[in-house]
Protein backbone atom coordinates (compact mmCIF):
# COMPACT_ATOMS: atom_id res chain seq x y z
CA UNK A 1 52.34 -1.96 9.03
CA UNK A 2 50.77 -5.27 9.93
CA UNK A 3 51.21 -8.13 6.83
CA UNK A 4 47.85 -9.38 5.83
CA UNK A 5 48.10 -13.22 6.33
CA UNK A 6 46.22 -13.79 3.10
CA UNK A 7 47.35 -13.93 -0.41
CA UNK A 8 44.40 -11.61 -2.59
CA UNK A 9 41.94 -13.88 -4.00
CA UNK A 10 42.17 -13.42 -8.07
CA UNK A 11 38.60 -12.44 -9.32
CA UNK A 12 36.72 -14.96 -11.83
CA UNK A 13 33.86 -15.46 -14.11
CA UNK A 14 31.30 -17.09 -12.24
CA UNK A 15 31.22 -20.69 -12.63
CA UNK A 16 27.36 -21.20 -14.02
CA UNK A 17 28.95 -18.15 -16.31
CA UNK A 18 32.41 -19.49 -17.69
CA UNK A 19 31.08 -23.19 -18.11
CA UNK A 20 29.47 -21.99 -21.12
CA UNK A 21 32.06 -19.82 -22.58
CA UNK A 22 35.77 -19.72 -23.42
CA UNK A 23 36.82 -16.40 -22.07
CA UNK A 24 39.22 -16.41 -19.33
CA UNK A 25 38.39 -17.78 -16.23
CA UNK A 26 40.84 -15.61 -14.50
CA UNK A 27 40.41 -11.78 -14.90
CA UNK A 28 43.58 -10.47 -13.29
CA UNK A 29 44.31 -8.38 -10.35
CA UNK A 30 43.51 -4.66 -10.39
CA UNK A 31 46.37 -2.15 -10.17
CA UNK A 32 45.47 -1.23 -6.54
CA UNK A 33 45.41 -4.79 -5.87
CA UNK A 34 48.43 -5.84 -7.20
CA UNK A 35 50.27 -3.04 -5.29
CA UNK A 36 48.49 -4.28 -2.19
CA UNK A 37 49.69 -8.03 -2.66
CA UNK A 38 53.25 -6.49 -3.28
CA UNK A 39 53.82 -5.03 -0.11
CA UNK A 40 53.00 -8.51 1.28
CA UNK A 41 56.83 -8.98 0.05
CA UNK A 42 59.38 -9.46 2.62
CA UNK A 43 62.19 -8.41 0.19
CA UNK A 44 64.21 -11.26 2.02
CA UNK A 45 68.13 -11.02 1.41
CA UNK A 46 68.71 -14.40 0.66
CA UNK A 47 65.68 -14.56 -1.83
CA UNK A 48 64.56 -18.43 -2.08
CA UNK A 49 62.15 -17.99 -4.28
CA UNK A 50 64.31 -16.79 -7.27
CA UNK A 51 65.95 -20.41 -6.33
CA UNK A 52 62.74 -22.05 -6.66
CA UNK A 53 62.19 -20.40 -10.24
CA UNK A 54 63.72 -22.20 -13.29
CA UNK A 55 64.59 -19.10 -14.85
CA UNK A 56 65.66 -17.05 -12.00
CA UNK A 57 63.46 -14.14 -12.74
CA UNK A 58 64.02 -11.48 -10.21
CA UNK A 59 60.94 -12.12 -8.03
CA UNK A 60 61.89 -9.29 -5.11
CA UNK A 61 63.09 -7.02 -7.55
CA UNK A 62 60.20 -6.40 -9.75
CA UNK A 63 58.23 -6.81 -7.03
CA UNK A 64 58.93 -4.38 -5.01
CA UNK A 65 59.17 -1.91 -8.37
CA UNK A 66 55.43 -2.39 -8.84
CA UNK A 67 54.92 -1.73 -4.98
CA UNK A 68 56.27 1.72 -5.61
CA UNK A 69 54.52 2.04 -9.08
CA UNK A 70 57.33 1.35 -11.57
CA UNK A 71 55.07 -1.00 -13.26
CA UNK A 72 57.13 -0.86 -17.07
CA UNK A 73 60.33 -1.07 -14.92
CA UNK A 74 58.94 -4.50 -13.39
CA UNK A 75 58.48 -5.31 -16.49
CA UNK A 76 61.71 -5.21 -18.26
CA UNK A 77 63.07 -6.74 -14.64
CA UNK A 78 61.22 -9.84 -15.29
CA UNK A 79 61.89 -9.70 -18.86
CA UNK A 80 65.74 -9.74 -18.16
CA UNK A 81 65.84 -13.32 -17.70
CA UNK A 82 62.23 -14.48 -19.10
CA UNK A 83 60.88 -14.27 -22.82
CA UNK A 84 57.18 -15.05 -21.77
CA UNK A 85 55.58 -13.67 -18.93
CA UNK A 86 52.52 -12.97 -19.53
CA UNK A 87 52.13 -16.98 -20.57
CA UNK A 88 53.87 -17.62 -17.28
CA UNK A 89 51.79 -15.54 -15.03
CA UNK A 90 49.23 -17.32 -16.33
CA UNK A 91 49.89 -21.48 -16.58
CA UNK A 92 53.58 -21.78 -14.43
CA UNK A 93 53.05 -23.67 -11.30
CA UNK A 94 53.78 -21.29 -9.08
CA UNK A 95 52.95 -22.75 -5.94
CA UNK A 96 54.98 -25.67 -5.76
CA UNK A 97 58.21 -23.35 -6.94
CA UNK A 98 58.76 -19.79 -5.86
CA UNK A 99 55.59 -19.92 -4.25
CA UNK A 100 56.62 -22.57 -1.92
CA UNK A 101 60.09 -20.91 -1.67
CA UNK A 102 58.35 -18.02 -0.13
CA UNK A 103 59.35 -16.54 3.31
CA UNK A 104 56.15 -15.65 4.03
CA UNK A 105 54.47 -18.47 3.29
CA UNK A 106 56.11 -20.47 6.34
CA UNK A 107 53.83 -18.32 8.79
CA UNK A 108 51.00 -17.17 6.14
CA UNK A 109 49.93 -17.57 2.60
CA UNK A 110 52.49 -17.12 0.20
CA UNK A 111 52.99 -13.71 -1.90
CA UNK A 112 51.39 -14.18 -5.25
CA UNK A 113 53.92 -14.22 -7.10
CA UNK A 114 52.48 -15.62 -10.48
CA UNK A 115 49.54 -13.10 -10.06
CA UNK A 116 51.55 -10.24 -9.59
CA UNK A 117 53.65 -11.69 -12.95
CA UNK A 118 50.48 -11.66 -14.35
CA UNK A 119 49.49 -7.94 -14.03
CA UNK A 120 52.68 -6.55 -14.69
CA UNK A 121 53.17 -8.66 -18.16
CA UNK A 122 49.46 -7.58 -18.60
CA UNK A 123 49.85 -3.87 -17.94
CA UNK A 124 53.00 -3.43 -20.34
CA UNK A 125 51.01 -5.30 -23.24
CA UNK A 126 48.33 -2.85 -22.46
CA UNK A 127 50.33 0.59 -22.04
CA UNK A 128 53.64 -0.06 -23.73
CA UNK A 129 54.15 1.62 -27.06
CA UNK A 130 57.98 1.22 -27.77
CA UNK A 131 59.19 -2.65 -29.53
CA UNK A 132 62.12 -3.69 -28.15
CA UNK A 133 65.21 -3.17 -29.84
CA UNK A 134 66.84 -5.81 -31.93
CA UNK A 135 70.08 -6.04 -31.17
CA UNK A 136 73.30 -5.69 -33.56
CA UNK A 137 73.90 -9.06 -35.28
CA UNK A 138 76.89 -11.18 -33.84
CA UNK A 139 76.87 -13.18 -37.26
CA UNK A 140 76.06 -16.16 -36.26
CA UNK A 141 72.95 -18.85 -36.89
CA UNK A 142 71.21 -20.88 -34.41
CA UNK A 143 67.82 -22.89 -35.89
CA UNK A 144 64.96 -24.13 -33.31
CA UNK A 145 63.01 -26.92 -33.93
CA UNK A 146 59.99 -26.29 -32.29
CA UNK A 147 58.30 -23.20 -31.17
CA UNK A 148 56.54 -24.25 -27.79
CA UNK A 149 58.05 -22.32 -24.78
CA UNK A 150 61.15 -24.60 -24.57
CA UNK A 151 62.12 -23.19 -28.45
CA UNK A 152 60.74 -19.86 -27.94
CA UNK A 153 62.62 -19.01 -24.11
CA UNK A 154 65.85 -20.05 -26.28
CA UNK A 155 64.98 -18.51 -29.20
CA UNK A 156 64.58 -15.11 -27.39
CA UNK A 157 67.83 -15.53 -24.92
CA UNK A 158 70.13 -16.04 -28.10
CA UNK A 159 68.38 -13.15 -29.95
CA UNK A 160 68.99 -11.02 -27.22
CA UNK A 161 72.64 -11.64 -27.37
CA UNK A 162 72.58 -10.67 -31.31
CA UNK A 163 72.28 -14.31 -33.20
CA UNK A 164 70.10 -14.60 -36.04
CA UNK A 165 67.28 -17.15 -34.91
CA UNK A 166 65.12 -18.83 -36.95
CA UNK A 167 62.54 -21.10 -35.58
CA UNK A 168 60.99 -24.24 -37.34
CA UNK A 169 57.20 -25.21 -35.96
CA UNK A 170 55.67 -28.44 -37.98
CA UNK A 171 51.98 -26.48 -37.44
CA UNK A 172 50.58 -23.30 -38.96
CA UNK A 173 50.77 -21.30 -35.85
CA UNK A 174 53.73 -20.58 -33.61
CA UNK A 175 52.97 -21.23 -29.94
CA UNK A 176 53.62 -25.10 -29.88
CA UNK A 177 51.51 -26.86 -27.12
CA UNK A 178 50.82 -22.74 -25.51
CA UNK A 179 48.35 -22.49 -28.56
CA UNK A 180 47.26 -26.17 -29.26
CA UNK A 181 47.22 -27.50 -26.04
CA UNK A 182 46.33 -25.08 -23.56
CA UNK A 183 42.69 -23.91 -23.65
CA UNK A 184 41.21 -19.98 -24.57
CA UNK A 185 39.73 -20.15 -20.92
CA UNK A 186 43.33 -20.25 -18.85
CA UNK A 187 45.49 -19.12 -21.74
CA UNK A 188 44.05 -16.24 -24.68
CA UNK A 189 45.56 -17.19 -27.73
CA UNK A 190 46.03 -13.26 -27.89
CA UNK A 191 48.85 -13.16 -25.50
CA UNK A 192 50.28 -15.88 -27.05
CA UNK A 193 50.75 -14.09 -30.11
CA UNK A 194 51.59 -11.26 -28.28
CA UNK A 195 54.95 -13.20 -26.70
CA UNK A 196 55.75 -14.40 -30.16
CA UNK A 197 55.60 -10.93 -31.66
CA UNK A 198 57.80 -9.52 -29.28
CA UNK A 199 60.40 -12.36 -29.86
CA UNK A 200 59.78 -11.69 -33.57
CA UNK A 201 60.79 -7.76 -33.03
CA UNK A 202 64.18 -8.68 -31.49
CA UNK A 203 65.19 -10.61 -34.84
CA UNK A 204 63.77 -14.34 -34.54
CA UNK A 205 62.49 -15.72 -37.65
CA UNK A 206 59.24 -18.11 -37.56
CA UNK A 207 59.01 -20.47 -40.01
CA UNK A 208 55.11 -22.67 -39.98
CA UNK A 209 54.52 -25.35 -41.82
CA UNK A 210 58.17 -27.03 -41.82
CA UNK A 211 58.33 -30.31 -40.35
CA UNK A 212 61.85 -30.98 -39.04
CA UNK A 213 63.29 -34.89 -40.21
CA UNK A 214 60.31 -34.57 -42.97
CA UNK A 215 60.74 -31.26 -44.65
CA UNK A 216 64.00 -30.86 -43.94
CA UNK A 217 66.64 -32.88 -41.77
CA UNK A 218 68.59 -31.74 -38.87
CA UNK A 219 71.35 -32.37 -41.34
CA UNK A 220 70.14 -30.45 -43.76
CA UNK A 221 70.15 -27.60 -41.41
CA UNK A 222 73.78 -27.36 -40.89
CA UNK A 223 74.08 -27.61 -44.70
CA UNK A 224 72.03 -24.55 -44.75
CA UNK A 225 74.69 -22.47 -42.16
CA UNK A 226 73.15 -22.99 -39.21
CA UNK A 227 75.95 -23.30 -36.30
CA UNK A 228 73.85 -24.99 -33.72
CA UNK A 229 70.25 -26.59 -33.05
CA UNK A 230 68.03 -26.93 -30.30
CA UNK A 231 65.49 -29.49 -30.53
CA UNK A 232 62.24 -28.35 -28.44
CA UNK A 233 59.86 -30.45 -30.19
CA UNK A 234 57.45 -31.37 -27.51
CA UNK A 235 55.56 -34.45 -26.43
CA UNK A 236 53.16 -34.97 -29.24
CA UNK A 237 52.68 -38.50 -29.47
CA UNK A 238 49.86 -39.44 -27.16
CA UNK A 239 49.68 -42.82 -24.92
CA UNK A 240 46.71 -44.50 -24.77
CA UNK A 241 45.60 -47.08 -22.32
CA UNK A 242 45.67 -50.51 -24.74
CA UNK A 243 41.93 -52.32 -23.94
CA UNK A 244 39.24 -53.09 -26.64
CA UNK A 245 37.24 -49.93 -27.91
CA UNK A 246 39.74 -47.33 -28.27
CA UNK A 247 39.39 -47.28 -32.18
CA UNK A 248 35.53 -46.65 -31.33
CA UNK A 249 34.34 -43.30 -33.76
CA UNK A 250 34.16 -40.40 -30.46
CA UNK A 251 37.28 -42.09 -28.25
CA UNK A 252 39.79 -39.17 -28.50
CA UNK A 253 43.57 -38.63 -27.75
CA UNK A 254 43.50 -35.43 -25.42
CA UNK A 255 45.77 -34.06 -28.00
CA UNK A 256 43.94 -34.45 -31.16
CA UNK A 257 40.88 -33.47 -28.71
CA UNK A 258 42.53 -30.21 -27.43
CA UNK A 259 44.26 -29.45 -30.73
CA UNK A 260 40.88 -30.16 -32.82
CA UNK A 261 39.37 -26.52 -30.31
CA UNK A 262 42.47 -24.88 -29.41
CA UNK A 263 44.07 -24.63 -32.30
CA UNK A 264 41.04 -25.16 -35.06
CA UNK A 265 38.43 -23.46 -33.03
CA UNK A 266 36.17 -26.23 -32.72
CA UNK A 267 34.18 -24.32 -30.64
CA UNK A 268 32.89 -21.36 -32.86
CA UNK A 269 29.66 -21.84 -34.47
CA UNK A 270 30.87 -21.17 -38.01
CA UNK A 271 34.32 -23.90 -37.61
CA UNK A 272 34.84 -26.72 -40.21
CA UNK A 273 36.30 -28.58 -37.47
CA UNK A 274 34.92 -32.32 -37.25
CA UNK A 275 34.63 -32.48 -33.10
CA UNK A 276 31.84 -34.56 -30.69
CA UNK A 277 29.81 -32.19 -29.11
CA UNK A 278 27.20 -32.45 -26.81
CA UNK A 279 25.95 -35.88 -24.78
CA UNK A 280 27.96 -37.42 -21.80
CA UNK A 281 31.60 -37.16 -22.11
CA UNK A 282 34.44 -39.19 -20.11
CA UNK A 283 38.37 -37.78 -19.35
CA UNK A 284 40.31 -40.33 -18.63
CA UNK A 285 43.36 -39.18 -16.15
CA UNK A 286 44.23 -36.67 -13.27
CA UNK A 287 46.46 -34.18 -14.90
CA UNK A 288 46.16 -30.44 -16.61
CA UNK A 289 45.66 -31.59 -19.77
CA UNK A 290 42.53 -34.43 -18.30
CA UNK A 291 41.11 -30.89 -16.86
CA UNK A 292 41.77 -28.78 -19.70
CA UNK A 293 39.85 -31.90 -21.91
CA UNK A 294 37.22 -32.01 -19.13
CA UNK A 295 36.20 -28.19 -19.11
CA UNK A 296 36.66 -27.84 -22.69
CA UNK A 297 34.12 -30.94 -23.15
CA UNK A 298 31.94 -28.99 -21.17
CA UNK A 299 31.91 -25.48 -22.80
CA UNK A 300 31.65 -27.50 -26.27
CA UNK A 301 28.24 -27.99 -24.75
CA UNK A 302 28.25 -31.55 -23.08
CA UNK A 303 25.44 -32.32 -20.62
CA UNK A 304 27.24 -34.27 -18.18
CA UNK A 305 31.31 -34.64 -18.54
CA UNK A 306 33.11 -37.10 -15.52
CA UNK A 307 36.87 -37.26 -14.50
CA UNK A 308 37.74 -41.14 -14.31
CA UNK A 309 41.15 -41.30 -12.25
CA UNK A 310 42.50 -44.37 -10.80
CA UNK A 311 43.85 -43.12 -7.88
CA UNK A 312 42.02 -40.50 -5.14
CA UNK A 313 41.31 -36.99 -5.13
CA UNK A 314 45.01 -36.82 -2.83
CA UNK A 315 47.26 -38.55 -5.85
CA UNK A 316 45.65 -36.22 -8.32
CA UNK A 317 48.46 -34.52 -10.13
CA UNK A 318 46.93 -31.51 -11.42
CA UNK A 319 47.30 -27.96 -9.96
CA UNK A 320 44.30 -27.77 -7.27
CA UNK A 321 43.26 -24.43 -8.51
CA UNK A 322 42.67 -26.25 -11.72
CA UNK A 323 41.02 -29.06 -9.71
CA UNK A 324 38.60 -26.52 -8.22
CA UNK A 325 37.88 -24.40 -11.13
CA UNK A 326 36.27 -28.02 -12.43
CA UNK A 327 34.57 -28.53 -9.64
CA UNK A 328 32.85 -25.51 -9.36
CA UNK A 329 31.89 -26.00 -12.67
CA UNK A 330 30.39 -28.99 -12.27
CA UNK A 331 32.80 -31.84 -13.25
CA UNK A 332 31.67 -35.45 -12.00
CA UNK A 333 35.12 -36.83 -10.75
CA UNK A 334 35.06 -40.57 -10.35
CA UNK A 335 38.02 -41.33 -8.41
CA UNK A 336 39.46 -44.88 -7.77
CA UNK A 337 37.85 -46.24 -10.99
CA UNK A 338 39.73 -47.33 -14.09
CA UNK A 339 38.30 -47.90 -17.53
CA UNK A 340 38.57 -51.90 -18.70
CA UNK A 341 36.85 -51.51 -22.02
CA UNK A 342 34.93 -48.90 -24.45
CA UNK A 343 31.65 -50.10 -25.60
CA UNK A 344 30.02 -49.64 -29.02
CA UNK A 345 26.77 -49.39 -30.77
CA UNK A 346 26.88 -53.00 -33.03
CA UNK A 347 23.46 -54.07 -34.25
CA UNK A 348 23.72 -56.95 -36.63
CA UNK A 349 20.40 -56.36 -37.61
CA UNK A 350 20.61 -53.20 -38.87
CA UNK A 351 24.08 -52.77 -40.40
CA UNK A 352 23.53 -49.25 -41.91
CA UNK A 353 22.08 -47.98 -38.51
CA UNK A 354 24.77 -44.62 -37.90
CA UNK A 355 25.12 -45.28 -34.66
CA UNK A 356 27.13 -48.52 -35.69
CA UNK A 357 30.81 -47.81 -34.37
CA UNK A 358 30.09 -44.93 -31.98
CA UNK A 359 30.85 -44.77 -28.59
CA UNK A 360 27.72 -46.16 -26.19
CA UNK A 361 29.50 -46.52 -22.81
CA UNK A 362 32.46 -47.51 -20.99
CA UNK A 363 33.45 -50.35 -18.55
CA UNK A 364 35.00 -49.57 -15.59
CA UNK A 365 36.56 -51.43 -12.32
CA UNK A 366 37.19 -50.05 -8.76
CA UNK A 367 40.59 -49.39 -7.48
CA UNK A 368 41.95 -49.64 -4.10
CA UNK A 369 45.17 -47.96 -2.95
CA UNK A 370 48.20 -50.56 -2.14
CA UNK A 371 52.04 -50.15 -1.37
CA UNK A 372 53.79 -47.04 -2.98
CA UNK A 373 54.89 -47.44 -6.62
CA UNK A 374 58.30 -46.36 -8.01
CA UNK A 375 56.74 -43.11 -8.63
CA UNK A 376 56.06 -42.61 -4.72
CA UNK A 377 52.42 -42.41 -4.66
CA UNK A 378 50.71 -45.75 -3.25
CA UNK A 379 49.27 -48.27 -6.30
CA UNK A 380 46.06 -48.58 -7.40
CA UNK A 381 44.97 -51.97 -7.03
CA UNK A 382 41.82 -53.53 -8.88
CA UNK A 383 38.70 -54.64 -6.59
CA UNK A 384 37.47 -57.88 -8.19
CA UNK A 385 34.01 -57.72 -8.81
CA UNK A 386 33.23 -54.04 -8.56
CA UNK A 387 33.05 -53.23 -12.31
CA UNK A 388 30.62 -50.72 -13.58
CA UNK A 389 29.18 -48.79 -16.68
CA UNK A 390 29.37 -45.34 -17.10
CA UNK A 391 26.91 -44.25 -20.25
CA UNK A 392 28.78 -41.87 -22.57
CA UNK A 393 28.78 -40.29 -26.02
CA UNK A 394 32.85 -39.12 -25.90
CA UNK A 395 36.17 -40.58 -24.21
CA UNK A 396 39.13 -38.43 -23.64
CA UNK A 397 42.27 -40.42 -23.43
CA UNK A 398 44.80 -38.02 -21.30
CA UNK A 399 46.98 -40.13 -19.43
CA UNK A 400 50.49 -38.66 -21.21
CA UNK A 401 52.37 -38.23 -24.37
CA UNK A 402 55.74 -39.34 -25.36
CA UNK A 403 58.49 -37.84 -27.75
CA UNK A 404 57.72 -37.76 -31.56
CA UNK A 405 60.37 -40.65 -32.86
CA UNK A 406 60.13 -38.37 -35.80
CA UNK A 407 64.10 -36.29 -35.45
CA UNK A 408 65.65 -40.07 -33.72
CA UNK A 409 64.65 -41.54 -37.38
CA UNK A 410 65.97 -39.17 -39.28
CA UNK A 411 69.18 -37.94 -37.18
CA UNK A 412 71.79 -40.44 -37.43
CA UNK A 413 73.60 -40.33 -33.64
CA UNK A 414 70.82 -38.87 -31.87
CA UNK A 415 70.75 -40.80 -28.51
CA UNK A 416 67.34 -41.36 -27.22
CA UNK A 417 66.36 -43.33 -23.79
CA UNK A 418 63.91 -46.39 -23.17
CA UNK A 419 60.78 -43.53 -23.16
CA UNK A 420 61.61 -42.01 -26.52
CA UNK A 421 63.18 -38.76 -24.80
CA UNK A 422 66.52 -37.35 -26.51
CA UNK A 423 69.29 -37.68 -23.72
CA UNK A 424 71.54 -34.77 -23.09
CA UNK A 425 74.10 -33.94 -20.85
CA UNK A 426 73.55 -31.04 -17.90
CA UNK A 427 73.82 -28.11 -20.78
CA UNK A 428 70.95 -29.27 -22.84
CA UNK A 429 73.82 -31.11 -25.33
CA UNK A 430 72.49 -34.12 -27.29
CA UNK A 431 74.70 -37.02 -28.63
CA UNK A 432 75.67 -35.20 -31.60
CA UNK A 433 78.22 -32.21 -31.85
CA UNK A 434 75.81 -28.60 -31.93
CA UNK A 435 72.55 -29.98 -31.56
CA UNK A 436 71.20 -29.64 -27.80
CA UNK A 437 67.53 -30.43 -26.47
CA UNK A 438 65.09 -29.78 -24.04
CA UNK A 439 61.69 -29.23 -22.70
CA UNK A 440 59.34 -32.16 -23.69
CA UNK A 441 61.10 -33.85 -26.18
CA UNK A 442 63.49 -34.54 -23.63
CA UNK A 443 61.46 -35.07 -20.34
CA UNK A 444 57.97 -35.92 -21.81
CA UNK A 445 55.29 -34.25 -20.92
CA UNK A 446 56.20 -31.64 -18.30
CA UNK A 447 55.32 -28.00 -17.00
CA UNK A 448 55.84 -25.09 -19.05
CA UNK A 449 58.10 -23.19 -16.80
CA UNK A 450 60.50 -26.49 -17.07
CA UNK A 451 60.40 -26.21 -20.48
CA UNK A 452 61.54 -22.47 -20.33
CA UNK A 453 64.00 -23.48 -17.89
CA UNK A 454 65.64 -25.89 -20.49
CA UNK A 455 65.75 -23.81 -23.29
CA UNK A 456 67.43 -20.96 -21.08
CA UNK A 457 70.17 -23.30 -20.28
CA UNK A 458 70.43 -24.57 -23.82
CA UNK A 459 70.82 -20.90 -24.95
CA UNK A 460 73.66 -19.89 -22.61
CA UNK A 461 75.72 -23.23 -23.06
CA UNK A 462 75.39 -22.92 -27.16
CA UNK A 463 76.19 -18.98 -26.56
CA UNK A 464 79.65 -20.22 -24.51
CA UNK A 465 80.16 -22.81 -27.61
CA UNK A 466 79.85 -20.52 -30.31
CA UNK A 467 80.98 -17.00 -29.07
CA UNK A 468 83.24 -18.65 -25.87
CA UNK A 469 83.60 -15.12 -24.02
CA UNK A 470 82.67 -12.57 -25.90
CA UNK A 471 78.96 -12.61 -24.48
């Protein structure tokens, strides 16, 4: 039978549709579609796309188990070696890892690999009635710090292998940066909780509301019996850029911005959450998190929301379906330009006037690409004389966030480098004897998948620690 040379599109809301709601964007292949994309599979022998995947999931495996059907035992073939993926069939960047690594793709499209995740994840939270089985205790006690999906893919590896788990998040809901920093429209809060009640029926514990190195130490775990801890605390200190008007009333970390509707629902009619809605709205950046600001500004009910970038649509880091999904929606993306100063309303003749202190605009200067930076991409270089105003309400700051120095303060031989990350050795092992790290806290703000990737290794090297052979 003759391969079809193109991966199946994935069905969407309609874009004058989803820009004024926050239901997925992405509605998921159909059964008869997914089976279709799977016999696009080449089953190759040497497999290079569970290489590309930083948590080795069995891609030609469960693959070719939905081809024939075997949806549920897809399912638990993926779930052998990941704890979330529904969450990863959904935000993992697929294309530039197994994707990439894809046979096929050197000829044709790639299979869709994520997609087919996707479904199958999808399908067994739909149809599957049995909890998994928590296994018998081995008697000993790991804490998390942290339940983004760095804490969570260790959480679930070690409570697979029988230790009792209990994971520390600072906020009220488990999900870490999968609940307040990834929008309802490319990631349903539902299948977060989903993930974390599946992890919750093998044995881990979730404890909100504790704030590690304020409610309790890292020291004070090990007082409390704890063997070993993994530090996945994320990346949530945000960086802003450092010119006049960023302590303007509407100028926004992307964090607070995203956290303030993700995780408050600042976008239901009957929320308490303080959030700017409406007017002209500017995203500083080129990443996920400057589109997931952008289109969020947008269903919050903005008029007009732009994407200032500094370097062109080429350099732009985000994932291009991401790119295009804003686009279509109607995004203004001002590339080359970079933002010199945020301007205010200040009338000196009317002191009281509310508008005093608000955000009326913001400077901006042309760039011009130069020689390649240490990052690789070529340097955006100011063109003197080509500043500009762009009139807006709002201003998204989303150009990165760095490690809370929260856990260095208050862990006493915690090794950190120059960017605030915790350093660790090739096993996710900090500094200090039994306390290992990954994901953000260690890398800064990364992917997902990377993060899972992290707290896999984390979990097999403090398995080998504590239990040596016996696992």
């Amino acid at each position: 039978m003759a391969i079809d040379p193109n991966k199946h599109p994935m069905p969407t809301q309609a874009p004058e549709e989803r820009a004024h709601n926050f239901r997925e964007v992405a509605l998921g292949y159909t059964l008869e579609v997914a089976r279709e994309e799977a016999s696009r599979c080449l089953n190759c022998k040497n497999q290079p796309c569970v290489k590309g995947c930083p948590v080795g999931i069995h891609i030609p495996q469960f693959i070719q188990a939905l081809r024939k059907g075997e949806i549920e035992e897809a399912y638990q073939i993926i779930s052998l070696t990941s704890s979330l993926p529904a969450i990863c069939g959904r935000v993992c960047p697929q294309e530039t890892q197994c994707e990439q690594q894809c046979t096929l793709g050197i000829r044709y499209e790639p299979v869709g690999i994520g997609r087919l995740e996707r479904f199958v994840a999808d399908w067994h939270n739909e149809h599957s009635t049995e909890a998994p089985q928590k296994p018998e205790s081995n008697g000993h006690r790991v804490a998390i710090v942290g339940s983004g999906p760095s804490g969570l893919t260790c959480a679930g590896d070690l409570a697979k292998k029988g230790y009792q788990v209990t994971v520390f998040e600072a906020l009220h809901t488990a999900g870490g940066v999968l609940v307040y920093g990834i929008p309802e429209f490319r990631l349903p809060k539902a299948i977060v909780a989903r993930e974390v009640e599946t992890l919750k029926a093998l044995g881990v514990d979730i404890e909100t509301n504790v704030i590690i190195g304020k409610t309790l130490t890292v020291d004070e775990l090990f007082e409390q019996g704890y063997e070993a801890v993994f530090i996945g605390s994320g990346a949530g200190l945000p960086n802003f850029m450092g010119i006049p008007g960023e302590s303007l009333k509407g100028v926004y970390s992307a964090n607070e911005y995203l956290t303030r509707s993700n995780l408050m629902k600042a976008y239901r009619d009957d929320a308490d959450t303080p959030i700017m809605k409406g007017g002209s709205v500017a995203v500083v950046g080129g990443g996920n998190v400057a589109m997931d600001a952008a289109r969020t500004a947008l269903r919050l009910g903005a008029e007009h929301v732009y994407i200032v970038y500094r370097r062109s649509m080429e350099e732009l880091p985000a994932r291009r379906e991401e790119v295009e999904h804003a686009e279509e929606e109607g995004i203004d993306f001002r590339l080359l330009c970079n933002p010199v100063e945020v301007l205010g309303w200040n009338d000196p003749e009317n002191p009281r006037d509310p508008k005093n202190g608000f955000v009326k605009a913001m400077r901006c200067i042309r760039m011009q690409l130069g020689e390649p930076d240490a990052s690789g991409r070529r340097r955006p270089v100011e063109i003197p004389g080509s500043e500009f105003t762009l009139d807006v309400d709002t201003v998204v700051i989303a150009i990165g966030t760095s490690p809370n120095p929260l856990i260095k303060s208050t862990t006493e031989g915690l090794e950190v480098n120059r960017r605030g990350g915790i350093v660790i050795n090739e096993d996710g092992l900090t500094s200090r004897k039994n306390v290992y790290a990954g994901g953000d806290a260690v890398t800064g703000a990364a992917t997902v998948i990377s993060a899972m990737g992290a707290g896999k290794t984390a979990a097999a090297a403090i398995d080998k620690a504590l239990c040596g052979e016996q696992n």
